[in-house]
PDB file of N, CA and C in Angstrom:
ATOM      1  N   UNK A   1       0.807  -1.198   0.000  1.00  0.00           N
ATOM      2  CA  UNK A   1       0.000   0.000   0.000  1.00  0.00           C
ATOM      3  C   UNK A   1       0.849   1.260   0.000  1.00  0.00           C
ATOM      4  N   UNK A   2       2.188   1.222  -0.159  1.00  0.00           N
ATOM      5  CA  UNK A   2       2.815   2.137  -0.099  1.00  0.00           C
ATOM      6  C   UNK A   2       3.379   2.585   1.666  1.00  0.00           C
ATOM      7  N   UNK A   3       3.870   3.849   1.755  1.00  0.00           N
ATOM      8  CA  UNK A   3       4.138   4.339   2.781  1.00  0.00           C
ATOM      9  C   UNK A   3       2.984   5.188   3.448  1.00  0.00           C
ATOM     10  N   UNK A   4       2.703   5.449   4.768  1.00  0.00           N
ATOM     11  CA  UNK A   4       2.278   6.307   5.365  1.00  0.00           C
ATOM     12  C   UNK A   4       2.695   7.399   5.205  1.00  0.00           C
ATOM     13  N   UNK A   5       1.946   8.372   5.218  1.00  0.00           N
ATOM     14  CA  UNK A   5       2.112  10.023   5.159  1.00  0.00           C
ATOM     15  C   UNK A   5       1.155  10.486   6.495  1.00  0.00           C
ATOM     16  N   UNK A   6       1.029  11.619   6.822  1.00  0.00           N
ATOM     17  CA  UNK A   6       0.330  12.225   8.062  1.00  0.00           C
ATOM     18  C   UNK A   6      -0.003  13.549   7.088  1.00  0.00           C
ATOM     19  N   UNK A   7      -1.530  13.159   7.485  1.00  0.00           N
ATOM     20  CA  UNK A   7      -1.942  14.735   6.487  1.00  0.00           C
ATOM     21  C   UNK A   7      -2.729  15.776   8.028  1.00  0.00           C
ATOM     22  N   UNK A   8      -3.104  15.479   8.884  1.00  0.00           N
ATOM     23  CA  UNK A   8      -2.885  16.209  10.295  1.00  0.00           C
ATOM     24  C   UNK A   8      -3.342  15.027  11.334  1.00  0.00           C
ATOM     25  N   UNK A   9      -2.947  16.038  12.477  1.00  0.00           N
ATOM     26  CA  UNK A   9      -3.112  15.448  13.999  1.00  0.00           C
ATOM     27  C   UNK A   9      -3.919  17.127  14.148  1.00  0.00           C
ATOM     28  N   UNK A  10      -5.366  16.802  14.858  1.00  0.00           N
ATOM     29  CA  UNK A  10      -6.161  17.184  15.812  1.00  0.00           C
ATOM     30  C   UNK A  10      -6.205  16.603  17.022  1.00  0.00           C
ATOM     31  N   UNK A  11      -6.701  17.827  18.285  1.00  0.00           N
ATOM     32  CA  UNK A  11      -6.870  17.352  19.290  1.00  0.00           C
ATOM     33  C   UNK A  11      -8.108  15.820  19.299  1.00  0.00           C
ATOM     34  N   UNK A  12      -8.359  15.008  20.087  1.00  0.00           N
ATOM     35  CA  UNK A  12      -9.001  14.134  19.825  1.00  0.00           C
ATOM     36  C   UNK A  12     -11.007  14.531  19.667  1.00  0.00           C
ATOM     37  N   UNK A  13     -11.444  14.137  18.788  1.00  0.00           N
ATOM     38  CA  UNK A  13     -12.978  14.157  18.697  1.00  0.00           C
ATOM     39  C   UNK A  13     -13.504  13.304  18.131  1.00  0.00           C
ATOM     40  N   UNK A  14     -14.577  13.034  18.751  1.00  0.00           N
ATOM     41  CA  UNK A  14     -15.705  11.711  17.837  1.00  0.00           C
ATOM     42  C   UNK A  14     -15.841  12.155  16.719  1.00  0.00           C
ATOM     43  N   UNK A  15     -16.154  13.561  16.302  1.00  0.00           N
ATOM     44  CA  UNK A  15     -16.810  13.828  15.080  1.00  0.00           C
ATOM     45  C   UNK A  15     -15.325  13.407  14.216  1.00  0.00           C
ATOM     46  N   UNK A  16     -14.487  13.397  14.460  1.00  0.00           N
ATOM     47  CA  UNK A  16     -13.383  13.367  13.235  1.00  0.00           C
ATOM     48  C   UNK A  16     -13.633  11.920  12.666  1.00  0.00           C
ATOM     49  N   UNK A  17     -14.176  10.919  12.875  1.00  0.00           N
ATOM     50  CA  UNK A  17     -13.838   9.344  12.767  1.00  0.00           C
ATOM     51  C   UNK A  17     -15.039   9.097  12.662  1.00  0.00           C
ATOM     52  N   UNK A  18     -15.104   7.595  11.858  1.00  0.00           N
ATOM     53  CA  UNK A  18     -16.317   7.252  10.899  1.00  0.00           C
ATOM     54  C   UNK A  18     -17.084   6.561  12.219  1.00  0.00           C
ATOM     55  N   UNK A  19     -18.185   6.277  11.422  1.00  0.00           N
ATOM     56  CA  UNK A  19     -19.647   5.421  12.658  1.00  0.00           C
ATOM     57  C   UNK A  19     -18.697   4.345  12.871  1.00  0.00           C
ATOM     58  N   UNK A  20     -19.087   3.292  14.043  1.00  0.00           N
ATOM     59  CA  UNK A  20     -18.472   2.071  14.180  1.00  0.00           C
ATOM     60  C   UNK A  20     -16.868   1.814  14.493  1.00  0.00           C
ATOM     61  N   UNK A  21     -16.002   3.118  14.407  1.00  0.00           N
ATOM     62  CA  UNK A  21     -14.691   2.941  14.595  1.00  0.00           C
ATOM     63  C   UNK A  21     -14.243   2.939  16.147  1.00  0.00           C
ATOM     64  N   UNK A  22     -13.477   2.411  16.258  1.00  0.00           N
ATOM     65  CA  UNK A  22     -12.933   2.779  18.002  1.00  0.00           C
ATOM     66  C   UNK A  22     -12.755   4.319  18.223  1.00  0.00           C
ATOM     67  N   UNK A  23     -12.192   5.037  17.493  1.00  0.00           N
ATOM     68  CA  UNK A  23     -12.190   6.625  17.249  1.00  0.00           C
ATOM     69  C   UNK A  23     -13.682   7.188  17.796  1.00  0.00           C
ATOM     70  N   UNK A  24     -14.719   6.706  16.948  1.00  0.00           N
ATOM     71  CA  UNK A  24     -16.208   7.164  17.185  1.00  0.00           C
ATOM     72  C   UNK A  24     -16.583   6.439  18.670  1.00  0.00           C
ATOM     73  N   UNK A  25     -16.039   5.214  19.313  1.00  0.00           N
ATOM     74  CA  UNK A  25     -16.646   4.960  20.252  1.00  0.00           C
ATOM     75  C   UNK A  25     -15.797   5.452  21.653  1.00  0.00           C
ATOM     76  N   UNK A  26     -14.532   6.213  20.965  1.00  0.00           N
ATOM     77  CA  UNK A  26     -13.971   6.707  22.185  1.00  0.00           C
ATOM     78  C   UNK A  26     -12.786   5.669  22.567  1.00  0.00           C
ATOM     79  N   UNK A  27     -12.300   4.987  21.933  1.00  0.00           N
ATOM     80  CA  UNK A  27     -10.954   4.376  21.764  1.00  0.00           C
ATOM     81  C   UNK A  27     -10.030   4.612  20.854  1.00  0.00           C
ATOM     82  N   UNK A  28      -8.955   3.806  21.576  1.00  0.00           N
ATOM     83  CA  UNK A  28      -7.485   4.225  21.239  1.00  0.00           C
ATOM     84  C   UNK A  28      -7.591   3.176  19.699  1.00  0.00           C
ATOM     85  N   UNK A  29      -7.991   3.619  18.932  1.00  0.00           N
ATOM     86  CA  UNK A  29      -7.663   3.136  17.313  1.00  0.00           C
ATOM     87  C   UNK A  29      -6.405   2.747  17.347  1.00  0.00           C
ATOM     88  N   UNK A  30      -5.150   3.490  17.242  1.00  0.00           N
ATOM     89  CA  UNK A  30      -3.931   3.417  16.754  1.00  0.00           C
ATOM     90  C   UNK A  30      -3.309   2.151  17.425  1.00  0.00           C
ATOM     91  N   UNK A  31      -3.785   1.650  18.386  1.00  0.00           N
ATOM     92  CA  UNK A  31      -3.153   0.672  18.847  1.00  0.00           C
ATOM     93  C   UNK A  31      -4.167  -0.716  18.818  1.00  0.00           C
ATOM     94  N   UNK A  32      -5.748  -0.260  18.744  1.00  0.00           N
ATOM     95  CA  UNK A  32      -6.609  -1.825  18.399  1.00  0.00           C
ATOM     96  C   UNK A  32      -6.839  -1.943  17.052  1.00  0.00           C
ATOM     97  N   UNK A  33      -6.777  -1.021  16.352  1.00  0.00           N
ATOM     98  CA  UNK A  33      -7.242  -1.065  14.670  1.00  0.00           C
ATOM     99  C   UNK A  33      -6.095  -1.604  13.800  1.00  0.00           C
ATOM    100  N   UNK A  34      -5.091  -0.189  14.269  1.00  0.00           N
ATOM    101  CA  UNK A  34      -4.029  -0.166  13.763  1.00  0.00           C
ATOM    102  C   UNK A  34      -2.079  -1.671  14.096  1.00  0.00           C
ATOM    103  N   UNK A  35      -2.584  -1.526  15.373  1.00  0.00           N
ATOM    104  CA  UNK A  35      -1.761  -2.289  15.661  1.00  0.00           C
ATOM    105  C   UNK A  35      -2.061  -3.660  16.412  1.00  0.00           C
ATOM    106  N   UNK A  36      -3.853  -4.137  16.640  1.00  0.00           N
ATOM    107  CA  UNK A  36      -3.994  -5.122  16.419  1.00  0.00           C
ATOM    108  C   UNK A  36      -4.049  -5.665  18.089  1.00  0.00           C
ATOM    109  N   UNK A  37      -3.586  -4.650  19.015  1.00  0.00           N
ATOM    110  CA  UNK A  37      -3.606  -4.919  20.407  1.00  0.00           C
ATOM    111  C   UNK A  37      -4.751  -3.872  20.919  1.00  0.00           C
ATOM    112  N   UNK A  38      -5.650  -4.433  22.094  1.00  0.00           N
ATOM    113  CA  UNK A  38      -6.714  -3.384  22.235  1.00  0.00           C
ATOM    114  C   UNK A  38      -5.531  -2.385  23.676  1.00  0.00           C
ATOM    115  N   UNK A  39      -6.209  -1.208  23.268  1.00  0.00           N
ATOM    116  CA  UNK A  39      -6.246  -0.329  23.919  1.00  0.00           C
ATOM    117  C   UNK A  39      -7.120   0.170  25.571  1.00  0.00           C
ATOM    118  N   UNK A  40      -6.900   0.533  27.046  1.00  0.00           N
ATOM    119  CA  UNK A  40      -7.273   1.127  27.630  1.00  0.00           C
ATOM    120  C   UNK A  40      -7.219   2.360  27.105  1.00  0.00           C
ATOM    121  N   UNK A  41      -6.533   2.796  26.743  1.00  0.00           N
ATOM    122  CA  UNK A  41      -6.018   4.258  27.387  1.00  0.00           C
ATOM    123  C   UNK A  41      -7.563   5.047  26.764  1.00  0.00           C
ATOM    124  N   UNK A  42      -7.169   6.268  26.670  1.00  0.00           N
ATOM    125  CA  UNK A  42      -8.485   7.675  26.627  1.00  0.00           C
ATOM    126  C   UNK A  42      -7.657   8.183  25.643  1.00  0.00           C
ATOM    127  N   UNK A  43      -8.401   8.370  24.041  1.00  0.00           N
ATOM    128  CA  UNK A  43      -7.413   9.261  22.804  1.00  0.00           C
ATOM    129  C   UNK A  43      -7.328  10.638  23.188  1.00  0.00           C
ATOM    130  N   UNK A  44      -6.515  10.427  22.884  1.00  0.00           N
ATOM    131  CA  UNK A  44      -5.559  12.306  23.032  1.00  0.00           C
ATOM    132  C   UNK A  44      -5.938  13.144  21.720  1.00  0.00           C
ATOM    133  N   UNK A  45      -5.839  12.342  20.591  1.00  0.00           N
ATOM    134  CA  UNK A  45      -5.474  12.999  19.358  1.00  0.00           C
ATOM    135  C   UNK A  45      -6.665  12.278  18.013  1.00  0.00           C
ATOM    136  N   UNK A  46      -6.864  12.495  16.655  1.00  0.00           N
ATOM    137  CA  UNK A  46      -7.130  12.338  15.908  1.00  0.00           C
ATOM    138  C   UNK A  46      -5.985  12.266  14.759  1.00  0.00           C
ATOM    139  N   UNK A  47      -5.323  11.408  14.153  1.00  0.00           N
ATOM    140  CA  UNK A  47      -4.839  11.646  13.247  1.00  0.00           C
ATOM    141  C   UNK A  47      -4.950  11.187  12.261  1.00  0.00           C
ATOM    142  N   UNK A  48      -5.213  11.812  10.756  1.00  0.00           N
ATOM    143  CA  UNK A  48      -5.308  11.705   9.305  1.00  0.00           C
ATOM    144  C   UNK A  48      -4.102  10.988   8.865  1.00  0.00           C
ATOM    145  N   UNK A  49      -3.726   9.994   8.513  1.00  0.00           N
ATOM    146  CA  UNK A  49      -2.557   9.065   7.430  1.00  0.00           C
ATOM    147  C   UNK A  49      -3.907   9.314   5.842  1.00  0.00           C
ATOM    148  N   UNK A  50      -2.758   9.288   4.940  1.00  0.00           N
ATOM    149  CA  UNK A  50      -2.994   9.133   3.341  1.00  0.00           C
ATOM    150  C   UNK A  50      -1.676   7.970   2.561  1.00  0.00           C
ATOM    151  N   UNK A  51      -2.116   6.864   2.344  1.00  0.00           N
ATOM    152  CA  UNK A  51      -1.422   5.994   1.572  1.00  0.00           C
ATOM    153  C   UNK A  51      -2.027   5.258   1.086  1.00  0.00           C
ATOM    154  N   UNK A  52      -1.527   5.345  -0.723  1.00  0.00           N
ATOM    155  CA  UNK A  52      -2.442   4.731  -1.371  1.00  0.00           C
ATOM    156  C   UNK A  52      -3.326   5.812  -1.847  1.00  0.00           C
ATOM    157  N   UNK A  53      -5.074   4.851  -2.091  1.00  0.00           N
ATOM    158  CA  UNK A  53      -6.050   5.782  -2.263  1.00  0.00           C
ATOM    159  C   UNK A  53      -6.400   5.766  -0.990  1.00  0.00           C
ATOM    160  N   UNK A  54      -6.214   5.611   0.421  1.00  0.00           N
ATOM    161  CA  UNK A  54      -6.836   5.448   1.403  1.00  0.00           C
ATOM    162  C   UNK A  54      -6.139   6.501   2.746  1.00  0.00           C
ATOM    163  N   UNK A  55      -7.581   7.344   3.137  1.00  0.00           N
ATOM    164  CA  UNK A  55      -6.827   8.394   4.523  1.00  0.00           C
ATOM    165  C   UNK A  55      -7.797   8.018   5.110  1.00  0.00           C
ATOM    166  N   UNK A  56      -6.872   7.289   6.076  1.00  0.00           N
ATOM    167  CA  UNK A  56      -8.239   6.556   7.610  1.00  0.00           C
ATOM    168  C   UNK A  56      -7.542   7.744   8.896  1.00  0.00           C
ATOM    169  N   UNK A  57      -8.519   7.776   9.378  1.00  0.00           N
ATOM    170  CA  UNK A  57      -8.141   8.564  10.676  1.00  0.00           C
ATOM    171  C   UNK A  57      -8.416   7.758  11.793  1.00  0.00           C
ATOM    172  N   UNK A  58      -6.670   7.703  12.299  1.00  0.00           N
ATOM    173  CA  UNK A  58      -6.810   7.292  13.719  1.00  0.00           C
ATOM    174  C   UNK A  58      -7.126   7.757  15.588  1.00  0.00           C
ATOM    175  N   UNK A  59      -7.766   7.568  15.969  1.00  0.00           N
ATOM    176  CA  UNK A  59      -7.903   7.189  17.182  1.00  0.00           C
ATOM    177  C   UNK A  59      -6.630   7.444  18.124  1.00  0.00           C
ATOM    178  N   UNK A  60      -5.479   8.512  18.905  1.00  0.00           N
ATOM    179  CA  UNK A  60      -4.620   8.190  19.108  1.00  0.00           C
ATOM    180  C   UNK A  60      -4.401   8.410  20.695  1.00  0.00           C
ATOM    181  N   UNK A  61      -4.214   7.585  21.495  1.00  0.00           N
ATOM    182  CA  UNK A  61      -3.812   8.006  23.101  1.00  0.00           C
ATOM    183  C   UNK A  61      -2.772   8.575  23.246  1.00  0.00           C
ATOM    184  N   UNK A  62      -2.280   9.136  24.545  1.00  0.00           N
ATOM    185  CA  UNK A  62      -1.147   9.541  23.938  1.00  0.00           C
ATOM    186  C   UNK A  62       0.085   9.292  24.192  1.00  0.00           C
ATOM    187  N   UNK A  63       0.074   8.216  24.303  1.00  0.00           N
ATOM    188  CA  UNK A  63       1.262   6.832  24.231  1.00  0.00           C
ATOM    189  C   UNK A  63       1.678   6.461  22.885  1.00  0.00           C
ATOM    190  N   UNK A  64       0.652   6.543  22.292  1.00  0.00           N
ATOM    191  CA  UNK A  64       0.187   6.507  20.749  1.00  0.00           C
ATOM    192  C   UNK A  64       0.996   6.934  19.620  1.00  0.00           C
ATOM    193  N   UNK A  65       0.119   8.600  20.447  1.00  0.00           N
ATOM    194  CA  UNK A  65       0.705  10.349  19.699  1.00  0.00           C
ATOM    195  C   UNK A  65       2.218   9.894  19.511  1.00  0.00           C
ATOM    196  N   UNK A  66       3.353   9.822  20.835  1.00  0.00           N
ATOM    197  CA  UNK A  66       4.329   9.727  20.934  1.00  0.00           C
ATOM    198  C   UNK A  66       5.026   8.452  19.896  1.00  0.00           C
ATOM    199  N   UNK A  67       4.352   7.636  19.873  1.00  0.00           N
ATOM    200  CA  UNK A  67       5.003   6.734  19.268  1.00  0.00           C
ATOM    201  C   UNK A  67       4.802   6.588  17.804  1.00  0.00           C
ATOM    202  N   UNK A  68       3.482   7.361  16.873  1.00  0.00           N
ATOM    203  CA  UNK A  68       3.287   7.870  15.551  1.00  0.00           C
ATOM    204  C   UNK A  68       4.630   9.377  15.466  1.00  0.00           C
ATOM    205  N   UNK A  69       4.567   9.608  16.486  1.00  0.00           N
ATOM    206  CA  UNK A  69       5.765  11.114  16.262  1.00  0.00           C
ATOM    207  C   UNK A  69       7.126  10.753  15.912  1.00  0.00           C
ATOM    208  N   UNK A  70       7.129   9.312  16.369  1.00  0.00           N
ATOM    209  CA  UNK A  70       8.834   8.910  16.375  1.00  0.00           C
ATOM    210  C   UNK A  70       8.588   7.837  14.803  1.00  0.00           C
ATOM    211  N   UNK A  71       7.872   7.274  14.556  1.00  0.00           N
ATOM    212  CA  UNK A  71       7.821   6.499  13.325  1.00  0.00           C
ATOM    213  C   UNK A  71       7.433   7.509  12.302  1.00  0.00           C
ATOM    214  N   UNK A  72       6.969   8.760  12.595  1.00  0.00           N
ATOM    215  CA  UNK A  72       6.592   9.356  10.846  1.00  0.00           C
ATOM    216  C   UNK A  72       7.065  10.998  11.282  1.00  0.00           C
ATOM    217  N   UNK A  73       7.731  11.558  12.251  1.00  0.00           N
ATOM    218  CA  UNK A  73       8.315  12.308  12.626  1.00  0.00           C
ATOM    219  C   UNK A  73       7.781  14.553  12.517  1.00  0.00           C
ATOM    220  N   UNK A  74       6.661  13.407  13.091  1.00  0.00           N
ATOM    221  CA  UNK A  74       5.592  15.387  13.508  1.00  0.00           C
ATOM    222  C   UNK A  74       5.852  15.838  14.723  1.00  0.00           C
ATOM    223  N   UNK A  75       6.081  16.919  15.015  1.00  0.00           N
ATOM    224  CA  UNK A  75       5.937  17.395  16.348  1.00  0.00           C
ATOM    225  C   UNK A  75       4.696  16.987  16.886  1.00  0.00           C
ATOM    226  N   UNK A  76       5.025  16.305  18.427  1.00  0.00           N
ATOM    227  CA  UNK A  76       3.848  16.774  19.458  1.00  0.00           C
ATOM    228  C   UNK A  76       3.310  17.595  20.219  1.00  0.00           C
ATOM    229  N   UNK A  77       2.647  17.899  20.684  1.00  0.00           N
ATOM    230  CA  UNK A  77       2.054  19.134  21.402  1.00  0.00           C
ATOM    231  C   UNK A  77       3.066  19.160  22.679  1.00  0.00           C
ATOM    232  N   UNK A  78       3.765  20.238  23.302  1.00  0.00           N
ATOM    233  CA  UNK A  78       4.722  20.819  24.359  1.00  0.00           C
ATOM    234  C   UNK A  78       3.705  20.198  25.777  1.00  0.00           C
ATOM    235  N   UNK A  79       4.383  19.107  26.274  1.00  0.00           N
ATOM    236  CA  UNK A  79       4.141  18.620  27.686  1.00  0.00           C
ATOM    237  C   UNK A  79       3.281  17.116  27.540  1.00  0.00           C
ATOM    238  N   UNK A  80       3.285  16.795  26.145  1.00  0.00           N
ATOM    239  CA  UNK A  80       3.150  15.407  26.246  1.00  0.00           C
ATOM    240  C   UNK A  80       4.147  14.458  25.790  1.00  0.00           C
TER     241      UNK A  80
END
């Protein structure tokens, strides 16, 4: 599918993420969707990836945030 790109990080909101997603129900996406392990934590963030024809927005705690910042290299917000 190609590489990941980051087209933004928002603070976290339901409205950003589709019906039925962990995002919309208030979970950590980036780590049950994306990486296949469920999540406790509470999302911090929303973030947009584009690769391919496909921009899914994840769900991100912010264990998450930190660890999408170090694999695709965006600043995080000052004090997380």
């Amino acid at each position: 599918m190609g590489d990941k790109k980051i087209i933004w990080v928002k603070p976290f909101d339901p409205a950003n993420h589709k019906p039925e997603t962990e995002g919309q129900a208030g979970r950590c996406g980036w780590h049950g969707t994306n990486e296949g392990v469920p999540c406790g934590e509470t999302p911090f963030a929303s973030v947009k990836f584009h690769y391919a024809d496909f921009q899914p927005v994840y769900s991100a705690c912010e264990r998450a945030v930190r660890e999408i910042s170090e694999r695709y290299g965006f600043p995080i917000p000052p004090g997380h």
